[in-house]
Protein backbone atom coordinates (compact mmCIF):
# COMPACT_ATOMS: atom_id res chain seq x y z
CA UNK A 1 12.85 -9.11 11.89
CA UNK A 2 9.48 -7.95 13.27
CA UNK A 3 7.80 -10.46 15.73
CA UNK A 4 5.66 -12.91 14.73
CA UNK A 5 1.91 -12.61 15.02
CA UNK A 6 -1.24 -14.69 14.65
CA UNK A 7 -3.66 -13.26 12.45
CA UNK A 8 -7.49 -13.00 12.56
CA UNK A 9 -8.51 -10.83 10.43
CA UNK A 10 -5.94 -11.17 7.74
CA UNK A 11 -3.44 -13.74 6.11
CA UNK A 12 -0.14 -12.88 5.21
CA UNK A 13 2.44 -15.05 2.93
CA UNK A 14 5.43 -15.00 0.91
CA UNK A 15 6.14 -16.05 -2.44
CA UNK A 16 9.19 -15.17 -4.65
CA UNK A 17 10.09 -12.04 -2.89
CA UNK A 18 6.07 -10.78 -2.81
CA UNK A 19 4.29 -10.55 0.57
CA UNK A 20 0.66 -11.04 -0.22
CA UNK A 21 -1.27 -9.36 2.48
CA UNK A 22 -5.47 -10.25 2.50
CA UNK A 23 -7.75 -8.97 4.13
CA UNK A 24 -10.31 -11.71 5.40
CA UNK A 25 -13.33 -11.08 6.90
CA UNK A 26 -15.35 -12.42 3.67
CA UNK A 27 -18.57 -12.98 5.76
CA UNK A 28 -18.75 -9.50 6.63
CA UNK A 29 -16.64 -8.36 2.88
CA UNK A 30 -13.63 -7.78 4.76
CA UNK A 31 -15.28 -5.00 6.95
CA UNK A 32 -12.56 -2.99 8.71
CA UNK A 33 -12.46 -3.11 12.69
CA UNK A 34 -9.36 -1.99 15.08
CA UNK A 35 -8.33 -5.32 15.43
CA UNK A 36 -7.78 -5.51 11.81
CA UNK A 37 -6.01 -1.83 11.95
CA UNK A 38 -3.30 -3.52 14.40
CA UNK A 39 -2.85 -6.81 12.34
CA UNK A 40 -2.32 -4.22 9.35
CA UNK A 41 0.23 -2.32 10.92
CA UNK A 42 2.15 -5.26 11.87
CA UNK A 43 1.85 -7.24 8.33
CA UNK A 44 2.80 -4.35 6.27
CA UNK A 45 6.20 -3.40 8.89
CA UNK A 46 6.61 -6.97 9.01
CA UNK A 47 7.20 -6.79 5.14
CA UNK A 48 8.87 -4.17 4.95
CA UNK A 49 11.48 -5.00 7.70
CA UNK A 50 12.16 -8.50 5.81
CA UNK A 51 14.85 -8.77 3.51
CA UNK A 52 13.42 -11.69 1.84
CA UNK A 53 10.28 -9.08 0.53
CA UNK A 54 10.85 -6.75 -2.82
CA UNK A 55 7.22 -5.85 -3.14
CA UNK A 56 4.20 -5.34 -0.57
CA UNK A 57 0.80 -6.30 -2.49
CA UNK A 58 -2.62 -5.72 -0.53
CA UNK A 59 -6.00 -7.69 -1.78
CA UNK A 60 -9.12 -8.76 0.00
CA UNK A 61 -10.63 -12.58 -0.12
CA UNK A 62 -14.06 -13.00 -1.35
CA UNK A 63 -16.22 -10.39 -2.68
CA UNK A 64 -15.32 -7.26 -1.68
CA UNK A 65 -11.96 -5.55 -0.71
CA UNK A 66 -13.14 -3.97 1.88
CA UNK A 67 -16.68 -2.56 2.79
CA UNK A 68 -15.83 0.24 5.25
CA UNK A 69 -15.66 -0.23 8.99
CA UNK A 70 -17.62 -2.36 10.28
CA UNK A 71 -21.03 -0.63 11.86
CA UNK A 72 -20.65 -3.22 15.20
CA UNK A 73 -18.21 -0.92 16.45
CA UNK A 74 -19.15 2.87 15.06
CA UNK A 75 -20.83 3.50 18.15
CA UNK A 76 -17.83 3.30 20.60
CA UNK A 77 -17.32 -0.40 20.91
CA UNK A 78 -13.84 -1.31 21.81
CA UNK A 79 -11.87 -4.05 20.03
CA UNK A 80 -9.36 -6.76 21.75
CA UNK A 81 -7.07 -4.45 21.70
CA UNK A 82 -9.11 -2.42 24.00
CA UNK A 83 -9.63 0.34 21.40
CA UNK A 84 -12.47 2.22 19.81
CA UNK A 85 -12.50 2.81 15.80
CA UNK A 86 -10.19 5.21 14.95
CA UNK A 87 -7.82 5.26 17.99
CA UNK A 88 -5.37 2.64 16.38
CA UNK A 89 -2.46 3.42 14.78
CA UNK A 90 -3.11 2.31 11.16
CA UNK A 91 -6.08 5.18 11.16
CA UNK A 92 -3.62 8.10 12.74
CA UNK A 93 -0.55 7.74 11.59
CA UNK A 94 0.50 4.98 10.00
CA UNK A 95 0.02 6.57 6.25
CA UNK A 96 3.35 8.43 7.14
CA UNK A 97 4.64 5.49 7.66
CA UNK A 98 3.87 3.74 4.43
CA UNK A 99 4.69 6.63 2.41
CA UNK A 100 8.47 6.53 3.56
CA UNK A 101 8.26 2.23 2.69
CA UNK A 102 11.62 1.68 0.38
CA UNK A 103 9.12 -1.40 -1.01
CA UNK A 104 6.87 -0.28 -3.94
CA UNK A 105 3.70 -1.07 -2.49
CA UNK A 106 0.61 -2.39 -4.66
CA UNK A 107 -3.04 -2.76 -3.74
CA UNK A 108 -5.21 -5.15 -5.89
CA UNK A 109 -8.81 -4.09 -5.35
CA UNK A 110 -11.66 -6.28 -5.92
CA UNK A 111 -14.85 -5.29 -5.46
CA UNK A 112 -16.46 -2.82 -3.20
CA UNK A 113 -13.62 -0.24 -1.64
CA UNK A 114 -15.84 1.70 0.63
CA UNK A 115 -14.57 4.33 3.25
CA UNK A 116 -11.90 3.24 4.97
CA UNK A 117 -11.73 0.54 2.51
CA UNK A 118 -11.05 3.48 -0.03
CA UNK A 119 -8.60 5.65 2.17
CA UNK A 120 -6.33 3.10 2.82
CA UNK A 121 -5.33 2.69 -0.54
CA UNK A 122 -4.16 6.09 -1.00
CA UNK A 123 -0.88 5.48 0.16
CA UNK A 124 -0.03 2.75 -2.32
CA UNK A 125 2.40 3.20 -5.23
CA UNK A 126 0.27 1.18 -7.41
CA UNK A 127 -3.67 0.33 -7.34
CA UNK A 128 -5.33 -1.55 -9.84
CA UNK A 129 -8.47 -3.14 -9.65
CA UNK A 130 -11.59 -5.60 -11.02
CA UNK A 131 -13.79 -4.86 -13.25
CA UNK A 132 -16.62 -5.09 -10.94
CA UNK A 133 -14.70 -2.78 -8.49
CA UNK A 134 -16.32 0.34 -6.50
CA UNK A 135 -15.17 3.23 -4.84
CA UNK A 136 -16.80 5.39 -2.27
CA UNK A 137 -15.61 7.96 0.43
CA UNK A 138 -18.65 7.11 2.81
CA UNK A 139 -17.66 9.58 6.24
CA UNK A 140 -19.99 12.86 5.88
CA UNK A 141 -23.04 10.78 5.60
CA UNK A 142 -22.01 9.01 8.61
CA UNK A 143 -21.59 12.67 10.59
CA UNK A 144 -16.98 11.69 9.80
CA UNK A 145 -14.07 13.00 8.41
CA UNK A 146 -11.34 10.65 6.29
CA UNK A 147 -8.72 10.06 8.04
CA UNK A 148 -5.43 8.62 7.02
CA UNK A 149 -4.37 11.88 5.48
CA UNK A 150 -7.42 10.98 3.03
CA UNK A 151 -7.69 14.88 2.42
CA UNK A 152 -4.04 15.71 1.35
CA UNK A 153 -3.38 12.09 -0.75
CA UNK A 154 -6.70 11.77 -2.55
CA UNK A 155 -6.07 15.17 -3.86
CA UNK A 156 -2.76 14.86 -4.64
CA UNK A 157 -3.79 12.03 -7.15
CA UNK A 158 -7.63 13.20 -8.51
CA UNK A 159 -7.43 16.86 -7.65
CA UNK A 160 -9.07 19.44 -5.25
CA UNK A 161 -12.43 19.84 -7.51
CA UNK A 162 -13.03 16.21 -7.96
CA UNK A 163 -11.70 14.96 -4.13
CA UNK A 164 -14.14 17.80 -2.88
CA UNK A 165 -17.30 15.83 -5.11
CA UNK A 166 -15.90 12.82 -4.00
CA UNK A 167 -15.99 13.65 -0.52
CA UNK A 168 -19.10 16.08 0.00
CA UNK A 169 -21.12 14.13 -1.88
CA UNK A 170 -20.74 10.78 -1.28
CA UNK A 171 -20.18 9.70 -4.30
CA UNK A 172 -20.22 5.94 -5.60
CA UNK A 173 -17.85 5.63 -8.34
CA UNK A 174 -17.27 2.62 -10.79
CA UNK A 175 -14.15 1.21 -11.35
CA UNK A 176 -13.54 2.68 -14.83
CA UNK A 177 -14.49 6.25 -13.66
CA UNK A 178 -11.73 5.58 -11.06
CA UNK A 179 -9.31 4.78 -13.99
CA UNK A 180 -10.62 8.20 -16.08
CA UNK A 181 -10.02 10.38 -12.65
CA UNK A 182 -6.56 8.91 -11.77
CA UNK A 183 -7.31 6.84 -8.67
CA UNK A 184 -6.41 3.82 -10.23
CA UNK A 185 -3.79 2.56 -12.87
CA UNK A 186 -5.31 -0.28 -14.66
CA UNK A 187 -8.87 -2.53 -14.47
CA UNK A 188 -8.98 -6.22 -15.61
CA UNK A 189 -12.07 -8.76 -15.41
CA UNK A 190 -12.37 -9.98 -12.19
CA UNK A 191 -10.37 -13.21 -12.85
CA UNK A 192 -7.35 -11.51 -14.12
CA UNK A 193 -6.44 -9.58 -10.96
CA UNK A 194 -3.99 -11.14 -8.94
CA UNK A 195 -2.63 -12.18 -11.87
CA UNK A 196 -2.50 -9.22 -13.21
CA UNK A 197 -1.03 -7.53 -9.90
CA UNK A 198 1.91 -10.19 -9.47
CA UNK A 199 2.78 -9.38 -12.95
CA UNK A 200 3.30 -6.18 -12.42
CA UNK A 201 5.22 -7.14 -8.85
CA UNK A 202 7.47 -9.43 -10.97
CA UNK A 203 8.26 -7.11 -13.15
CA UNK A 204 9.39 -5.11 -10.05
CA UNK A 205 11.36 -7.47 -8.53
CA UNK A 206 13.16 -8.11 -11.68
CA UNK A 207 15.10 -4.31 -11.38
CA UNK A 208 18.11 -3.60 -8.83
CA UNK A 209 16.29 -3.23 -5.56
CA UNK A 210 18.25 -0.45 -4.38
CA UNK A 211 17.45 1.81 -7.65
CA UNK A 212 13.76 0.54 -7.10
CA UNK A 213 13.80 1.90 -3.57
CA UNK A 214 15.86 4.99 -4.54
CA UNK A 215 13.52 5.81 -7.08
CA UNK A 216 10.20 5.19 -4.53
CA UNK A 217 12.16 7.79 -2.46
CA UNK A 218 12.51 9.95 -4.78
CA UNK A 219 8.64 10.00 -5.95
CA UNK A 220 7.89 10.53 -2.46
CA UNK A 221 10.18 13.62 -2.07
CA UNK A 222 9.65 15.36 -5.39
CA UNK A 223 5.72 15.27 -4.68
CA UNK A 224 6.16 18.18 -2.26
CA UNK A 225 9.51 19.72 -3.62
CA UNK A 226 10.21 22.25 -6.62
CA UNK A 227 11.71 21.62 -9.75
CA UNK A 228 14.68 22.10 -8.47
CA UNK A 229 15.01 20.59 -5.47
CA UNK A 230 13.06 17.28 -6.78
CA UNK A 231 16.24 17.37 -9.40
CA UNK A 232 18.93 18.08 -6.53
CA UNK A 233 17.40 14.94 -4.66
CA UNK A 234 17.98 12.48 -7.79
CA UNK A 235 21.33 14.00 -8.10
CA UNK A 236 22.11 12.67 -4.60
CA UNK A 237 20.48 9.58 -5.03
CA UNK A 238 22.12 8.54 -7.96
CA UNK A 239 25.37 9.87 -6.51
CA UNK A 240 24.64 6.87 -3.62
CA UNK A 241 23.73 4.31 -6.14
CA UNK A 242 26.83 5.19 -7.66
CA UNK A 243 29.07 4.35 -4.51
CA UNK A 244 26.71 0.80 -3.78
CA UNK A 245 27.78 -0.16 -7.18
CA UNK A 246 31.85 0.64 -6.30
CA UNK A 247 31.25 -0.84 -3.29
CA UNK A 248 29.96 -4.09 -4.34
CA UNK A 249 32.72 -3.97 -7.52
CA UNK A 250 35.30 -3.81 -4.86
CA UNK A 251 33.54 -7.09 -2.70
CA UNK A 252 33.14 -9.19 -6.01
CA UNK A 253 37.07 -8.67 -6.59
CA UNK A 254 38.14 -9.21 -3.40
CA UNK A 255 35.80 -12.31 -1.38
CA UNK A 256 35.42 -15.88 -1.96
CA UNK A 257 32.86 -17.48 -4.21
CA UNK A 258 30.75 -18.40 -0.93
CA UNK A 259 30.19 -14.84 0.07
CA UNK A 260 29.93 -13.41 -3.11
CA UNK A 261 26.92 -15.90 -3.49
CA UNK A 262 25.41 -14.90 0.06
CA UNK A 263 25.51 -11.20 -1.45
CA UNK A 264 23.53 -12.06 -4.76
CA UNK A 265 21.15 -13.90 -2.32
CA UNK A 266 20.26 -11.13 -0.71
CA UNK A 267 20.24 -8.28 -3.33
């Protein structure tokens, strides 16, 4: 289990088998600093590490989901972690990471998703968001490029025309023309949304989690693989799936009731 960790900028809780992860900085709409990027990074392994999580779900408290980094520390101030925006992890590398989560990950956006706010919801499985959402890619304005592999995931979902617009231009976009381009799955009014995302997360939860997780594998690999090889991979996977379910036939008709409960506790 990953270490424990007082948060600051976030809060982080469990609730049958969903880690809710939200940003809060309302006074400054969840504005993204460093310090933030690290208490990311460790919620989201954190959840992903514990077996007691199925599904990873991302929101932000008040208004906004998240506004963009915050402009205190554009100019080179460091955080408490002694670094400056856009050394941290979270902003580098830490997309890889997520991408290669066995846990279906899903980001409930409400309100304004601005820059960073925006990029860091590439990387989810599922994004759905208010009503009253917004969307905007705010870095050439500001004299930036995206980062968090921005350029390769926001066209793999919207395409190379539209992420170049979205980019270049600086575009705003409403929630519903995020639903027409792609970016997101679903919009609901602003009172239906964590409703609406923990339906969708029970529903999850409700499937095998090893076919859940072999399947998230599987989307990951076949997004960069032929035809052919994207088939050979669920081949293999199923092949595995296959020998879990021997596997566990063979426990349930050879162990005692009391372990055979401690193994439906924990799948």
């Amino acid at each position: 289990m990953w270490a424990s960790m007082i948060y600051e900028t976030l809060t982080y809780r469990v609730e049958k088998s969903i880690a809710r992860i939200e940003l809060n900085r309302p006074a400054r709409r969840n504005a993204y600093t460093q310090d933030m990027g690290e208490e990311l990074v460790h919620a989201l392994r954190s959840a992903i590490q514990d077996d007691a999580v199925r599904v990873v779900l991302l929101t932000g408290a008040g208004r906004s989901f998240c506004a963009g980094a915050d402009r205190d520390y554009l100019t080179g101030k460091s955080g408490k972690n002694g670094l400056r925006l856009g050394e941290e992890a979270f902003i580098n590398i830490f997309s890889i990471e997520l991408s290669r989560s066995a846990k279906p990950l899903i980001a409930a956006i409400n309100g304004a998703a601005i820059g960073v706010g925006a990029t860091m919801l590439l990387p989810f499985d599922i994004r759905i968001a208010a009503s009253d959402a917004s969307f905007g890619f705010s870095f050439t304005r500001l004299g930036m490029v995206p980062g968090m592999g921005a350029t390769h995931t926001l066209q793999r979902l919207v395409g190379y025309a539209k992420t170049a617009e979205l980019l270049f231009c600086d575009s705003l976009i409403s929630a519903q023309e995020a639903l027409e381009i792609g970016l997101i799955s679903k919009v609901v009014p602003p009172d239906q949304l964590l409703s609406a995302a923990y339906e969708i997360a029970l529903r999850i939860v409700a499937s095998p989690q090893a076919a859940i997780a072999a399947t998230r594998r599987s989307l990951a690999f076949a997004v960069q693989a032929s035809l052919g090889a994207a088939i050979a991979n669920e081949l293999s996977e199923a092949r595995a799936l296959q020998e879990s379910r021997e596997v566990r036939a063979q426990f349930y008709t050879s162990s005692p009731d009391s372990l055979k409960k401690a193994w439906r506790d924990i799948h």
